[in-house]
N, C-alpha and C. Protein backbone atom coordinates (compact mmCIF):
# COMPACT_ATOMS: atom_id res chain seq x y z
N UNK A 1 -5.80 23.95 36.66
CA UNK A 1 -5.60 24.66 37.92
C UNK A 1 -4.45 24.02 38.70
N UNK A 2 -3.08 24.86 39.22
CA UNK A 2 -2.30 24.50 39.81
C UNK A 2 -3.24 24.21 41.40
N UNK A 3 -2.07 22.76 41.60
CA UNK A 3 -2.19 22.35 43.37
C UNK A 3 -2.21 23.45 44.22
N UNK A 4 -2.69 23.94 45.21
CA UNK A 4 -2.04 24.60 46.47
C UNK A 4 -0.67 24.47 46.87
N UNK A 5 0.31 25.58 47.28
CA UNK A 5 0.90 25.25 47.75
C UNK A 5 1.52 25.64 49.33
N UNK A 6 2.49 24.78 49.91
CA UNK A 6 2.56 25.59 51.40
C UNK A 6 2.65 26.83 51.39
N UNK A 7 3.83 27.16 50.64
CA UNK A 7 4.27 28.86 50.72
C UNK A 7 3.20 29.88 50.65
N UNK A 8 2.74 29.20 49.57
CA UNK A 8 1.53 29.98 49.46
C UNK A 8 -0.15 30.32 49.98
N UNK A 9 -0.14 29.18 49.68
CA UNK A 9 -1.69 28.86 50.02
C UNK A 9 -2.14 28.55 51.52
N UNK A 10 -1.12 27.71 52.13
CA UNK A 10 -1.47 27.12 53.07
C UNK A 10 -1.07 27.90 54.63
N UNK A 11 0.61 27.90 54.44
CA UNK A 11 1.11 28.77 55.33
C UNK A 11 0.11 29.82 55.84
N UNK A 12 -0.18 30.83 54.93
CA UNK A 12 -1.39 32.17 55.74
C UNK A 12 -2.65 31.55 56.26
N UNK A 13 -2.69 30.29 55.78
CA UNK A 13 -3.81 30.01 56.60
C UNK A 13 -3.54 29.40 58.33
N UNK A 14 -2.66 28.56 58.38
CA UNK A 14 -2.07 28.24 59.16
C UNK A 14 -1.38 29.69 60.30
N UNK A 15 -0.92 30.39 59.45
CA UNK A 15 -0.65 31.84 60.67
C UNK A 15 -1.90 32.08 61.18
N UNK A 16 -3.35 32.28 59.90
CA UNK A 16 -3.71 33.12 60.78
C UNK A 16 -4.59 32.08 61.91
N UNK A 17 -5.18 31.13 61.62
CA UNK A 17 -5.98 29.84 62.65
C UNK A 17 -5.11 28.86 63.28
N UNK A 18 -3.63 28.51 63.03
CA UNK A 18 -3.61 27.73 63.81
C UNK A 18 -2.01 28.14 64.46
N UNK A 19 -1.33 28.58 64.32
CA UNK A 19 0.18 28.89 64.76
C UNK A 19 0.55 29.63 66.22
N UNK A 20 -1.08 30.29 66.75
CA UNK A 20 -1.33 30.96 68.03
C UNK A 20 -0.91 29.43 68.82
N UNK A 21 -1.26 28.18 68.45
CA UNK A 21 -1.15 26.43 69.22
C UNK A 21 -0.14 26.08 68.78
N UNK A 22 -0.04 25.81 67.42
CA UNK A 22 0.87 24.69 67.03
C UNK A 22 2.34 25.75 66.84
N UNK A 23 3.04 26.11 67.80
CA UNK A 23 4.57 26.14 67.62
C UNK A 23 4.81 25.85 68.91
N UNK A 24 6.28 26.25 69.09
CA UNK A 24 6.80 25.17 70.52
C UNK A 24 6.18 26.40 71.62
N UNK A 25 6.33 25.45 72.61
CA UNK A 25 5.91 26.08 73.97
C UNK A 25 4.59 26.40 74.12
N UNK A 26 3.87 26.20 73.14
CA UNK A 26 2.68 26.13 73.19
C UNK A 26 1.67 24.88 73.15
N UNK A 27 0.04 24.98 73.80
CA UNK A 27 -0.42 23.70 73.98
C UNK A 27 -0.46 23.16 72.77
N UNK A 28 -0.18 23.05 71.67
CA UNK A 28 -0.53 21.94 70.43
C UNK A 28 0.60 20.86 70.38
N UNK A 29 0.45 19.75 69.79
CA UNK A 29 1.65 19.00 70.27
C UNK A 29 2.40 19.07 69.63
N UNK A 30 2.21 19.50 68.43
CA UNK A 30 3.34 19.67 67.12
C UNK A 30 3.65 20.91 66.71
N UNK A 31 4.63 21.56 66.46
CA UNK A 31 4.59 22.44 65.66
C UNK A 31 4.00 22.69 63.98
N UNK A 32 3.57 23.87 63.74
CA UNK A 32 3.50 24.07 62.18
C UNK A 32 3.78 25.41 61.59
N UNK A 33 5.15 26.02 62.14
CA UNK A 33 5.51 26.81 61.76
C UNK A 33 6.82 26.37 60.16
N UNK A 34 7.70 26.15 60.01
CA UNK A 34 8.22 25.79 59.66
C UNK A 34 7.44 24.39 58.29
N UNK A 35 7.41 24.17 57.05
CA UNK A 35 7.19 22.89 56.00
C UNK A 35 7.51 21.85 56.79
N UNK A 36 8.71 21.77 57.47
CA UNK A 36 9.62 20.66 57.55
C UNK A 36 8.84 19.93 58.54
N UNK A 37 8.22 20.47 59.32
CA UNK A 37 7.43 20.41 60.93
C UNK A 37 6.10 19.96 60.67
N UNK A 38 5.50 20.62 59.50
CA UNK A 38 4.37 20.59 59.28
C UNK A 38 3.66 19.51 58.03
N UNK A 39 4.60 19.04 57.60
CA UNK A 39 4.28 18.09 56.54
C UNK A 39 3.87 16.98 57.24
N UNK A 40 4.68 15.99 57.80
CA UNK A 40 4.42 15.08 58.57
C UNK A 40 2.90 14.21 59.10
N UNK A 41 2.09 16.10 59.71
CA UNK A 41 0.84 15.48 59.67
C UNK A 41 0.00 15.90 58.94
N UNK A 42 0.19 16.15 57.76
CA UNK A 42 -0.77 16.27 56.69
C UNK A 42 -2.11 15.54 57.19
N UNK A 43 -2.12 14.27 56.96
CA UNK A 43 -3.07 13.01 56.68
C UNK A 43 -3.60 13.52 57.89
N UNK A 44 -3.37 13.79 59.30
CA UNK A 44 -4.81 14.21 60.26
C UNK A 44 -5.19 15.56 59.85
N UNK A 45 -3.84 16.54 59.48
CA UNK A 45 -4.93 17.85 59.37
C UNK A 45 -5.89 17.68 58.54
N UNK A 46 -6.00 16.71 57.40
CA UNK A 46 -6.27 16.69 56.58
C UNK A 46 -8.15 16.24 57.15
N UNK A 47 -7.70 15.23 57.82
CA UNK A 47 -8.68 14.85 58.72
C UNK A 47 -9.73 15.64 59.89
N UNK A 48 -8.87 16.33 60.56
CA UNK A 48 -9.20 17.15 61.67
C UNK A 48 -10.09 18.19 60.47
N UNK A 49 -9.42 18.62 59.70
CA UNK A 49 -10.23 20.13 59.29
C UNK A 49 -11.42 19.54 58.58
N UNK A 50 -11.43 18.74 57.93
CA UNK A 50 -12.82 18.08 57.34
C UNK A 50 -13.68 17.52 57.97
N UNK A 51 -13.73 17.09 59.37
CA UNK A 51 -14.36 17.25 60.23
C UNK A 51 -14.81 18.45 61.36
N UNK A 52 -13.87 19.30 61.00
CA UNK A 52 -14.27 20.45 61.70
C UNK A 52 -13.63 20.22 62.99
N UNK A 53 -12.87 19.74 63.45
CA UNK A 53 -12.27 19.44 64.63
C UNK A 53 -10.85 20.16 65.33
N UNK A 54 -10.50 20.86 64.02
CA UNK A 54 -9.10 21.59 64.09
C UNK A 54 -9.60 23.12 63.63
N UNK A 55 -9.29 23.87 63.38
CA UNK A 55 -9.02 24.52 64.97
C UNK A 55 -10.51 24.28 66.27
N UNK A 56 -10.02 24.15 67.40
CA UNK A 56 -11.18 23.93 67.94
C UNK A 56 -11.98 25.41 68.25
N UNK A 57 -12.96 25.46 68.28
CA UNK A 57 -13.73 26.57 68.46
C UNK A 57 -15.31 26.13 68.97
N UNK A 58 -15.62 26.68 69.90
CA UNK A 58 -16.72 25.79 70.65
C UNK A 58 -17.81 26.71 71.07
N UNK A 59 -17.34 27.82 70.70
CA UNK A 59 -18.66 28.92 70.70
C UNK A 59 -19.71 29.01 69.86
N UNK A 60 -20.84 29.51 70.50
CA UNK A 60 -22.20 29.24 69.63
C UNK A 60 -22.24 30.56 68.30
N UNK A 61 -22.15 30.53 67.13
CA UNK A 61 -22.43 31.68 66.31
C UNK A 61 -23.27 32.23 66.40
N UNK A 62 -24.43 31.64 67.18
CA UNK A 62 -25.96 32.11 67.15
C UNK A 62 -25.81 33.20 68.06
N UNK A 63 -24.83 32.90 68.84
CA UNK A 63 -24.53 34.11 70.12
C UNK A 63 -24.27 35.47 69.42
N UNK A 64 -23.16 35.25 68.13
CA UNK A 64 -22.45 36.44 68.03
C UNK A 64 -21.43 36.10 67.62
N UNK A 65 -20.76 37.31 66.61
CA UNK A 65 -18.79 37.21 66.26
C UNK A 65 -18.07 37.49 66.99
N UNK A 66 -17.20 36.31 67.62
CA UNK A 66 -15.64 36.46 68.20
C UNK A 66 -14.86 37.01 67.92
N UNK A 67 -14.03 37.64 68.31
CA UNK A 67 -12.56 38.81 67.38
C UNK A 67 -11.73 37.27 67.54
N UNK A 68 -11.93 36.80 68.33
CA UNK A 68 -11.03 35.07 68.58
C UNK A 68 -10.84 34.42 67.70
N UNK A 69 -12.34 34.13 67.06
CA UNK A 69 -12.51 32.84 66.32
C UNK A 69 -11.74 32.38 65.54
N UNK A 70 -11.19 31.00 65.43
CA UNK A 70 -10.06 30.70 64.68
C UNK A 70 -10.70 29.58 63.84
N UNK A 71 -12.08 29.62 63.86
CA UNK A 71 -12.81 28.41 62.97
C UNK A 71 -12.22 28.71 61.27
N UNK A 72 -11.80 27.69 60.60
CA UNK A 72 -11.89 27.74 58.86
C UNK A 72 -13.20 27.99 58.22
N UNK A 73 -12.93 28.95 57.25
CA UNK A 73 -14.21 29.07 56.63
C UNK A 73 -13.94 27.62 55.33
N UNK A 74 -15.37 27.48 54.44
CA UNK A 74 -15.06 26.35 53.97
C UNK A 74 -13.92 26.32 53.10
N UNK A 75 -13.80 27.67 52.10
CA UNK A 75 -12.97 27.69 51.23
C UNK A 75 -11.01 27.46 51.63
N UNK A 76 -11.15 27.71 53.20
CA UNK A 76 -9.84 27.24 54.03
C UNK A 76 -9.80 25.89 54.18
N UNK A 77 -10.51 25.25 54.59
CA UNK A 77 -11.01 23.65 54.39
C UNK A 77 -10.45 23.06 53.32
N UNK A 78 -11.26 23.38 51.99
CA UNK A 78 -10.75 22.80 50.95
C UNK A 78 -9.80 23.54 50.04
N UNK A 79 -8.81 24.68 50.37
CA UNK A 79 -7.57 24.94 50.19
C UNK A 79 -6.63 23.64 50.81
N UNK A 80 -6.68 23.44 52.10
CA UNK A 80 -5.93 22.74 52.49
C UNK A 80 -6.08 20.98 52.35
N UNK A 81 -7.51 20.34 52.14
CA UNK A 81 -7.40 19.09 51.37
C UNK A 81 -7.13 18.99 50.51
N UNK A 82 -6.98 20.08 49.18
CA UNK A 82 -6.57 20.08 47.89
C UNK A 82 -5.08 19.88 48.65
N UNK A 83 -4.28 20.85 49.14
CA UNK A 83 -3.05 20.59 49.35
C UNK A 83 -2.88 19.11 49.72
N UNK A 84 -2.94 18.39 50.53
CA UNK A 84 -2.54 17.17 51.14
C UNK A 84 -3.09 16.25 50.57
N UNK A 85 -4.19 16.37 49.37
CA UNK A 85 -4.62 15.42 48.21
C UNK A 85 -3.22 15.64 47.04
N UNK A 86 -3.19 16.53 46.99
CA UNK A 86 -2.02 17.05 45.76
C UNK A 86 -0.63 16.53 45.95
N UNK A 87 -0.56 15.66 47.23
CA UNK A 87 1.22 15.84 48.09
C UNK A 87 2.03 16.46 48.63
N UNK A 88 0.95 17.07 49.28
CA UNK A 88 1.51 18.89 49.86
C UNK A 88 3.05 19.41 49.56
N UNK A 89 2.82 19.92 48.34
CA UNK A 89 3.55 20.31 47.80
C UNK A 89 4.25 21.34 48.58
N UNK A 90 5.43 21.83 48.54
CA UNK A 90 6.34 22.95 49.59
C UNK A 90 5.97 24.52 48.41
N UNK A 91 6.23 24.74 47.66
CA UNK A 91 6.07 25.59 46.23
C UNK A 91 7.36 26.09 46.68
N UNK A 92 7.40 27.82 46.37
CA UNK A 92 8.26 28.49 46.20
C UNK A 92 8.73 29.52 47.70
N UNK A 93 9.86 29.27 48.33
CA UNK A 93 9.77 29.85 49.56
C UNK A 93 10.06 31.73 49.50
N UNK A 94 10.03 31.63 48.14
CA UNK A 94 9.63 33.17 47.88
C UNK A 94 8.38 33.78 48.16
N UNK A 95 7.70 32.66 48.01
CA UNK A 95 5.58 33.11 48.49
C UNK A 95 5.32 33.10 50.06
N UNK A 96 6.72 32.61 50.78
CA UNK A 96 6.29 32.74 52.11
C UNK A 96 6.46 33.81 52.87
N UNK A 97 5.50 34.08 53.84
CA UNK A 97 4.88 35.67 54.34
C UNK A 97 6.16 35.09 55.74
N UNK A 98 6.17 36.80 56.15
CA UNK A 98 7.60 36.44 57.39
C UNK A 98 6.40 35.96 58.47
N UNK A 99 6.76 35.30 59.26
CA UNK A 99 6.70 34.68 60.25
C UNK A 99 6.28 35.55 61.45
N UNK A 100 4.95 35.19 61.71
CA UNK A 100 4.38 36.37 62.88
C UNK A 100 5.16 36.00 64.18
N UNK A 101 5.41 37.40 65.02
CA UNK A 101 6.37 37.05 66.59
C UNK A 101 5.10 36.77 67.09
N UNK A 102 5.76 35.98 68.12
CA UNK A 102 4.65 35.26 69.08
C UNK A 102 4.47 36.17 70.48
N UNK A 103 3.26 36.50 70.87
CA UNK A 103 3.35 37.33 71.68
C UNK A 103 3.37 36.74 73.30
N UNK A 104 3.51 37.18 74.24
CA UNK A 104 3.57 36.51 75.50
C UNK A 104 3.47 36.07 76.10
N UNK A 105 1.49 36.29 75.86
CA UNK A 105 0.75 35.47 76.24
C UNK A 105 -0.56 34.67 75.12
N UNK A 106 0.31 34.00 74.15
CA UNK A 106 -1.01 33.79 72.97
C UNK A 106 -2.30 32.98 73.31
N UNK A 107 -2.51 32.75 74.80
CA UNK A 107 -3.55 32.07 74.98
C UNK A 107 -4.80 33.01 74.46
N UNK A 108 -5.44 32.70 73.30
CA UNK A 108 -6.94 33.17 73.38
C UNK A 108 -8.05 34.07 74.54
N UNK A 109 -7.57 34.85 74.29
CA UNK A 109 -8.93 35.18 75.39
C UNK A 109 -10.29 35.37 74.52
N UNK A 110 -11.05 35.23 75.53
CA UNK A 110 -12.84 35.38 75.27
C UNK A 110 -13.21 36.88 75.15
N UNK A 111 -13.86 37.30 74.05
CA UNK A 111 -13.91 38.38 73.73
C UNK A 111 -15.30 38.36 72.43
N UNK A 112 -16.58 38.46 72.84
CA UNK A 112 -17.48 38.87 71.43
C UNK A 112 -17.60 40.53 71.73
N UNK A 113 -18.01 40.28 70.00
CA UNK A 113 -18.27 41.65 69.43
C UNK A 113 -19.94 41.69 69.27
């Protein structure tokens, strides 16, 4: 079984849970739009998501589904420790999806279904 790779594997995960924070002008402190940006902190995401600490999400499930929720399911979890166990590999920037526009106001709002 090939490693994960950014282009591929990782990147869509990253659009869809964490890139609403982590690009500029927004509250995350780092960007992770861009490999180049996002390699760096491998070793905490690596950390943060195996603890469940990244993306933060603090709502009760027992309540109900968020259209919000930006929690990883597990198989996002361990997509992305395979990557940063593997040497987070960059792969092929042919596998990378275009780059969602950022909308105006990407702060999260509160919203169950």
């Amino acid at each position: 079984m090939n490693a994960p790779t950014f282009t591929k594997d990782v990147a869509p995960i990253l659009q869809k849970n964490c890139q609403s924070c982590h690009r500029p002008g927004e509250a995350a402190p780092f960007s992770m739009l861009p490999y180049e940006e996002t390699r760096p902190w491998t070793g905490a995401m690596k950390l943060a998501v195996k603890q469940k600490l990244m993306p933060p999400w603090f709502a009760d499930p027992q309540v109900g589904h968020f259209a919000n929720d930006r929690s990883l399911s597990q198989k996002e979890i361990d997509t992305i420790v395979a990557w940063v166990t593997a040497g987070a590999p960059k792969g092929d920037p042919k596998d990378l999806l275009p780059e969602k526009k950022a909308v105006a106001n990407s702060k999260a709002s509160i919203a169950a279904h």
